[in-house]
Protein backbone atom coordinates (compact mmCIF):
# COMPACT_ATOMS: atom_id res chain seq x y z
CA UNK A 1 0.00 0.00 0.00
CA UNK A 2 0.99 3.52 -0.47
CA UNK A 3 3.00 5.23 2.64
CA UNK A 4 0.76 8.24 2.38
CA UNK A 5 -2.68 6.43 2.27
CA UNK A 6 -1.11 3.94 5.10
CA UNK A 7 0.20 6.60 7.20
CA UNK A 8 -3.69 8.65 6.85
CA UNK A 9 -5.32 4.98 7.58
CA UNK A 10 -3.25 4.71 10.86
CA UNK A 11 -3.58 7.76 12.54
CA UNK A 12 -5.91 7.72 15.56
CA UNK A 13 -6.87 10.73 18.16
CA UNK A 14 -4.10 10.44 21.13
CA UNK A 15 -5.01 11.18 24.63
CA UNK A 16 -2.08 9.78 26.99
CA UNK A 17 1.21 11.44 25.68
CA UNK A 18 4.63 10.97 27.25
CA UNK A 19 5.85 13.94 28.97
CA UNK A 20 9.31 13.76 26.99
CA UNK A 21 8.77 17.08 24.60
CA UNK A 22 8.87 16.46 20.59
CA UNK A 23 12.35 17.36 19.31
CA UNK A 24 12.40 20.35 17.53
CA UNK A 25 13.43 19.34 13.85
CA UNK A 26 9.97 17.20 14.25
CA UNK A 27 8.33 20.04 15.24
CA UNK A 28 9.59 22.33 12.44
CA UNK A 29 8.33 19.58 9.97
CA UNK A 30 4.89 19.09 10.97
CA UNK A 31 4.53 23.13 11.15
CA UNK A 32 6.17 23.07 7.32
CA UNK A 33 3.45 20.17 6.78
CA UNK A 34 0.69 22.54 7.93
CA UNK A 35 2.08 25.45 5.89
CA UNK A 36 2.04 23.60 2.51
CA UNK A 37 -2.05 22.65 2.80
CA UNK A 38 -4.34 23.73 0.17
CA UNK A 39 -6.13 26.72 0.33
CA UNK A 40 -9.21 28.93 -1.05
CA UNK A 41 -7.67 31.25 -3.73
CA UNK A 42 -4.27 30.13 -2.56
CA UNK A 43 -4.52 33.05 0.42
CA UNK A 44 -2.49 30.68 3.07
CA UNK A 45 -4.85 32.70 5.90
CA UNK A 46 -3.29 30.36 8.51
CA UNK A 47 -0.93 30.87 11.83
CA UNK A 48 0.56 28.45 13.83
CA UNK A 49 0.88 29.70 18.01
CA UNK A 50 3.26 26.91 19.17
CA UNK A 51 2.76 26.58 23.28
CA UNK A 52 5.17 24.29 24.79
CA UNK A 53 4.62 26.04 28.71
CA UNK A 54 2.62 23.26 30.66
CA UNK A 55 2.00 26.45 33.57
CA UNK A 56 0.30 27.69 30.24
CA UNK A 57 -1.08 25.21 29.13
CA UNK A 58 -2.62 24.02 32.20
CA UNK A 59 -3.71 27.65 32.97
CA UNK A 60 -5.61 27.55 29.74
CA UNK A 61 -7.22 23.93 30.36
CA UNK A 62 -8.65 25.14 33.55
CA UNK A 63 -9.90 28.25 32.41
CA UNK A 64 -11.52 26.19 29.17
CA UNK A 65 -13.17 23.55 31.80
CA UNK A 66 -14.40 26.91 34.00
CA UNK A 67 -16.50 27.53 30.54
CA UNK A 68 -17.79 24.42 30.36
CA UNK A 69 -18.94 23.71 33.68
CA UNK A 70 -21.81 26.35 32.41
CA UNK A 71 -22.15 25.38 28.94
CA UNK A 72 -25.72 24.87 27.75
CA UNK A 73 -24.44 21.81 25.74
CA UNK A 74 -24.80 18.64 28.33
CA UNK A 75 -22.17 16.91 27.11
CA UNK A 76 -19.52 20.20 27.30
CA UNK A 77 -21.04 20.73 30.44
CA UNK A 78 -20.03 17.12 32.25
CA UNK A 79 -16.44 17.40 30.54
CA UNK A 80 -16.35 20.19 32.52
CA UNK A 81 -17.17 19.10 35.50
CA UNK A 82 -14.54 16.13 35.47
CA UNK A 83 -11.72 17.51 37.76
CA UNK A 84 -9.01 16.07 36.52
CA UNK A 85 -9.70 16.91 33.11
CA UNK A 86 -7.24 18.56 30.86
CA UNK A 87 -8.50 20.10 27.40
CA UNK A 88 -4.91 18.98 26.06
CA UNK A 89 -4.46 15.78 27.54
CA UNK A 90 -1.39 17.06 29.36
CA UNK A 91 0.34 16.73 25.87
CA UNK A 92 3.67 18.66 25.50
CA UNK A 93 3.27 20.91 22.80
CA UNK A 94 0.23 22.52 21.95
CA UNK A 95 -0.16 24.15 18.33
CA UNK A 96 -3.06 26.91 17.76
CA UNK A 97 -3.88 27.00 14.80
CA UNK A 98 -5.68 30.83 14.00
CA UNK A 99 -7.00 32.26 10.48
CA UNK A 100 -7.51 35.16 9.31
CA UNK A 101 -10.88 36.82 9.65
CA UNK A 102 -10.82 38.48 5.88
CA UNK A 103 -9.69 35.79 4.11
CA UNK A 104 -12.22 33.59 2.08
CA UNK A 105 -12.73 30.44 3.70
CA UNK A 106 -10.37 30.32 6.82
CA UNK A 107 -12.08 27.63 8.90
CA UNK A 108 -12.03 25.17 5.86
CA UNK A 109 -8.24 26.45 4.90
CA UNK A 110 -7.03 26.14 8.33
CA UNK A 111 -8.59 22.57 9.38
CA UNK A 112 -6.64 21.53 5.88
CA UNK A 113 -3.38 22.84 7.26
CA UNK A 114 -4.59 20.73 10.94
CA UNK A 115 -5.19 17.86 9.33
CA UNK A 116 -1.68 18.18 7.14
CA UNK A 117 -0.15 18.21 10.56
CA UNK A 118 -1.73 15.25 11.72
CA UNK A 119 -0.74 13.28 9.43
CA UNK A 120 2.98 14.10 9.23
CA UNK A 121 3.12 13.64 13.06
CA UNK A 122 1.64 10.31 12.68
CA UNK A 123 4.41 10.04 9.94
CA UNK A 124 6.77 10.81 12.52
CA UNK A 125 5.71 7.98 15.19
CA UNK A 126 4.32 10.90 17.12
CA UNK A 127 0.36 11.08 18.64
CA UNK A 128 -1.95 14.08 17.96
CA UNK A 129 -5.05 14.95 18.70
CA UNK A 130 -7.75 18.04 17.47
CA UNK A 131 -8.49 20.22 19.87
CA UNK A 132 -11.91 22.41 19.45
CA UNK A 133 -12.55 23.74 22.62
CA UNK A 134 -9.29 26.37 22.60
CA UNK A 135 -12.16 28.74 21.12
CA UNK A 136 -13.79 28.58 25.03
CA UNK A 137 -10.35 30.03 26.19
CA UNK A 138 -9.82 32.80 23.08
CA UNK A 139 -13.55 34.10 23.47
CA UNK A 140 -12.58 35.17 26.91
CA UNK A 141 -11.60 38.93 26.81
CA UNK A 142 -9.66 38.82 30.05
CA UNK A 143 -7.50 35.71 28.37
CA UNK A 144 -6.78 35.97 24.90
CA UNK A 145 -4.30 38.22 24.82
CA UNK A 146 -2.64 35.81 27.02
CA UNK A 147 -1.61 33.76 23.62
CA UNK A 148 0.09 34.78 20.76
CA UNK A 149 -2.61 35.16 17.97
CA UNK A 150 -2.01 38.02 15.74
CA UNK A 151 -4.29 40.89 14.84
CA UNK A 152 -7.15 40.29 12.84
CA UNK A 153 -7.05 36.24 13.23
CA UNK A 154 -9.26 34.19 14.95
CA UNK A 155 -7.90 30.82 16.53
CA UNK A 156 -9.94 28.03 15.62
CA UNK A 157 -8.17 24.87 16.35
CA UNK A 158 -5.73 23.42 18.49
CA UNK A 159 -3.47 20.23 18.29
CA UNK A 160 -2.14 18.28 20.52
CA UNK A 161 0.82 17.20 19.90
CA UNK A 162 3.59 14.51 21.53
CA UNK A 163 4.83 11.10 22.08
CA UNK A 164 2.33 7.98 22.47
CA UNK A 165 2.31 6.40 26.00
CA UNK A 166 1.38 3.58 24.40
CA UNK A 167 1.80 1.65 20.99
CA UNK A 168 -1.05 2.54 19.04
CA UNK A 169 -1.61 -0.99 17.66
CA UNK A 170 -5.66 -0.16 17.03
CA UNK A 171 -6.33 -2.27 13.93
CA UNK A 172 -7.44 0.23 11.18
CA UNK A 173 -11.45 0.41 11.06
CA UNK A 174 -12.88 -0.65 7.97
CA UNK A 175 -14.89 1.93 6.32
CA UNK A 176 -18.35 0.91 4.48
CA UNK A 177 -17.53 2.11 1.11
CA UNK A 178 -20.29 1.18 -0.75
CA UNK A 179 -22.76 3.52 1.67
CA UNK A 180 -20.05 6.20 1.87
CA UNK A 181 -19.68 6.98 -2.19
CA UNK A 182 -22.35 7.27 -5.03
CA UNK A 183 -21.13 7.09 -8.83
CA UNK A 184 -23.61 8.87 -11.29
């Protein structure tokens, strides 16, 4: 089978990461991966806030779950309430991923650029994992400045980023094909 198409089938959402940081050649590649995704009109509306501070990143986790615990949504509402829960999985490095609000299609171009990175740190033998809820933690006047997302962007996604505790030996889930595509 093709590396490529192997590597996509293979990766899985990560949630238990060493706490051994990602070496920063690895890091420079899956940030080059996520620079070289397609985009609407070719505007590359993307930027990528790299967070490797746990004080930070915890900060921001419990200031996410503080959201939650209020959130009209039930099931954002009982991850909230879980103490111990961490928005990032206690994962080393954190990338935000942010687009910019004038650009054509930002949401779709960024989660192309996300997804990109994925899949080279799966490449890599390193976990990932999208993170949504950094919008809880950006939305917040008071805390948004407290991350590096440049003027007239919006941060949309977050990944999480860092070595697997475990092998990741989860046999590849078949996909129903034949209910998935129609040919006219």
């Amino acid at each position: 089978m093709n590396q490529v198409i192997e590597t996509i089938k293979k990766r899985r959402s990560i949630r238990r990461f060493k706490e051994e940081q990602i070496k920063d050649e690895e890091l420079q590649a899956i940030l080059e991966a996520g620079a070289y995704a397609p985009s609407a009109m070719n505007q590359q509306p993307w930027h990528f806030t790299v967070i490797r501070d746990q004080n930070l990143l915890d900060h921001i986790s419990k200031k996410v779950r503080e959201v939650l615990v209020k959130h009209e949504n039930e099931h954002l509402r009982k991850l909230g309430e879980i103490e111990n829960y961490h928005i990032f999985y206690h994962a080393p490095t954190v990338i935000i991923v942010s687009g910019r609000k004038e650009s054509l299609q930002p949401i779709v171009d960024c989660s192309a650029a996300l997804q990109n990175m994925m899949i080279a740190a799966e490449s890599l033998g390193i976990g990932s994992c999208w993170m949504g809820l950094i919008q809880f933690f950006t939305s917040q006047e008071e805390e948004k400045g407290k991350i590096a997302i440049p003027e007239g962007y919006e941060a949309f996604f977050g990944v999480a980023l860092g070595y697997k505790e475990t092998a990741s030996d989860i046999p590849i889930p078949q996909r129903n094909m034949e209910t998935l595509v129609t040919y006219m």
